[in-house]
Protein backbone atom coordinates (compact mmCIF):
# COMPACT_ATOMS: atom_id res chain seq x y z
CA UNK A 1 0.00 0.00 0.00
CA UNK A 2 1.25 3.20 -1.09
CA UNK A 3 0.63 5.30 2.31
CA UNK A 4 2.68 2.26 4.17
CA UNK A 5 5.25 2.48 1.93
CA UNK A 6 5.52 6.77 2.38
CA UNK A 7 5.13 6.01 6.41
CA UNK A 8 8.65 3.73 6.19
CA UNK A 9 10.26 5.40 4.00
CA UNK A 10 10.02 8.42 6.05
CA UNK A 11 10.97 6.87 9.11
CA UNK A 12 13.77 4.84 7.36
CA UNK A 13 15.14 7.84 5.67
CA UNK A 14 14.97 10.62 8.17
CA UNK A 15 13.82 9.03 11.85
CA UNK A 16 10.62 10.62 12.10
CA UNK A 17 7.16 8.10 12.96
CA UNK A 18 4.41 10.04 11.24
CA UNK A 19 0.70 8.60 11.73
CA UNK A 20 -1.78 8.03 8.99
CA UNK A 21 -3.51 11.39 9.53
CA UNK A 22 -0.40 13.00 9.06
CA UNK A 23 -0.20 12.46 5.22
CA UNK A 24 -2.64 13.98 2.31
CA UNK A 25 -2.32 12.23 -0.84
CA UNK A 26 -1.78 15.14 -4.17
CA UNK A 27 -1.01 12.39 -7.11
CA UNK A 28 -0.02 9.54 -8.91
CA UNK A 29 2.83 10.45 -11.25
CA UNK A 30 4.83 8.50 -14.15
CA UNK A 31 8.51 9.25 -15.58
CA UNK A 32 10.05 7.10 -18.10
CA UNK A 33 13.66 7.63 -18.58
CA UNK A 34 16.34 5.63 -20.58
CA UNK A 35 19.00 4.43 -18.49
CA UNK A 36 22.65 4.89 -20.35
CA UNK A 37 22.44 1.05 -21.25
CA UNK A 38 19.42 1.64 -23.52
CA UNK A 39 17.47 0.18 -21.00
CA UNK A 40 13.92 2.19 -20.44
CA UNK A 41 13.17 2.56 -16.87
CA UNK A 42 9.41 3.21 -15.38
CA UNK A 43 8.91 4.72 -12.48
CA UNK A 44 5.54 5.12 -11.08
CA UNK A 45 5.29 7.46 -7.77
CA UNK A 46 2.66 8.61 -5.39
CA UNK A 47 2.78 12.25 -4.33
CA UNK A 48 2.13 12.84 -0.60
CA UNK A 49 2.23 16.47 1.40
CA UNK A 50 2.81 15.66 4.91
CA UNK A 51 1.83 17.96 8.46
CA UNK A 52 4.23 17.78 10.80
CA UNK A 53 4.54 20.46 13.04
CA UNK A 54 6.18 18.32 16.39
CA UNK A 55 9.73 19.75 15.05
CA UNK A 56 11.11 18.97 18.62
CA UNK A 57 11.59 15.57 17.21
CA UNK A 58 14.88 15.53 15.77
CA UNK A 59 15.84 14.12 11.95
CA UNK A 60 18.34 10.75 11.81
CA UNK A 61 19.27 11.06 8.18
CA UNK A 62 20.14 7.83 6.52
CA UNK A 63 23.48 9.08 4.34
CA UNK A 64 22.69 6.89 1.64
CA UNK A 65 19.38 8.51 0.93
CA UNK A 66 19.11 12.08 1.76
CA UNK A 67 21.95 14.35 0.68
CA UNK A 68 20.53 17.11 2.97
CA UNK A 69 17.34 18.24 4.72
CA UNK A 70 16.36 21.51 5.25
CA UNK A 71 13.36 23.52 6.37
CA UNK A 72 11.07 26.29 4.50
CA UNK A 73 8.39 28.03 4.89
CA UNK A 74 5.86 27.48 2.01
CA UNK A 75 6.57 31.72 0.96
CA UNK A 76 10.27 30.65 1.06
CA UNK A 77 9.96 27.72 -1.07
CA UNK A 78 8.02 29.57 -3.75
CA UNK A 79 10.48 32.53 -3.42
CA UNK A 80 13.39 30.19 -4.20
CA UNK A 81 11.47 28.72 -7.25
CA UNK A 82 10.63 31.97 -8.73
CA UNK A 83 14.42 32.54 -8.73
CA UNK A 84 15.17 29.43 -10.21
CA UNK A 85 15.34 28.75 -14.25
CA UNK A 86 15.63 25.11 -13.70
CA UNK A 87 15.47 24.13 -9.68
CA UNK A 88 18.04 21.71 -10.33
CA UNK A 89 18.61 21.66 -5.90
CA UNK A 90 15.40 19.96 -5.33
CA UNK A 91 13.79 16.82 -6.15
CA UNK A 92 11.56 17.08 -8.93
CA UNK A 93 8.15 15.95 -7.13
């Protein structure tokens, strides 16, 4: 199940337990991409915006998944896109 999966994941990848309630689904997304082999490589996501607001709790980031983690406020985030041609810093979704 999708939502199972994002609840892991996000504890797996940066320490934090996040409940059910905690997650709002946006979309389902597709991107095809050939790999440098020639091989064509699917990927089929699920979008999720998450509320988390206990930010006492503090971030374990696992090194071999998250380059960096950093917070913004939603005006800062769309500040930093409007600046940006291509916003090659941040994950596409």
């Amino acid at each position: 199940m999708p939502l199972n999966t994002a609840q892991r994941e996000t504890y797996e990848e940066v320490g934090i337990k996040l409940h059910e309630q905690n997650f709002s689904f946006q979309e389902i997304f597709v991107q095809k991409m050939i790999l440098p082999n020639g091989n064509l490589n699917n990927d089929l996501g699920y979008l999720y915006f998450v509320d988390w607001t206990n930010r006492e709790d503090s971030f374990t980031i696992q090194p071999e998944e998250v380059v960096s983690l950093q917070w913004f406020s939603l005006s800062e985030l769309q500040e930093k896109f409007s600046q940006m041609k291509k916003p090659i810093d941040f994950v596409p979704r």
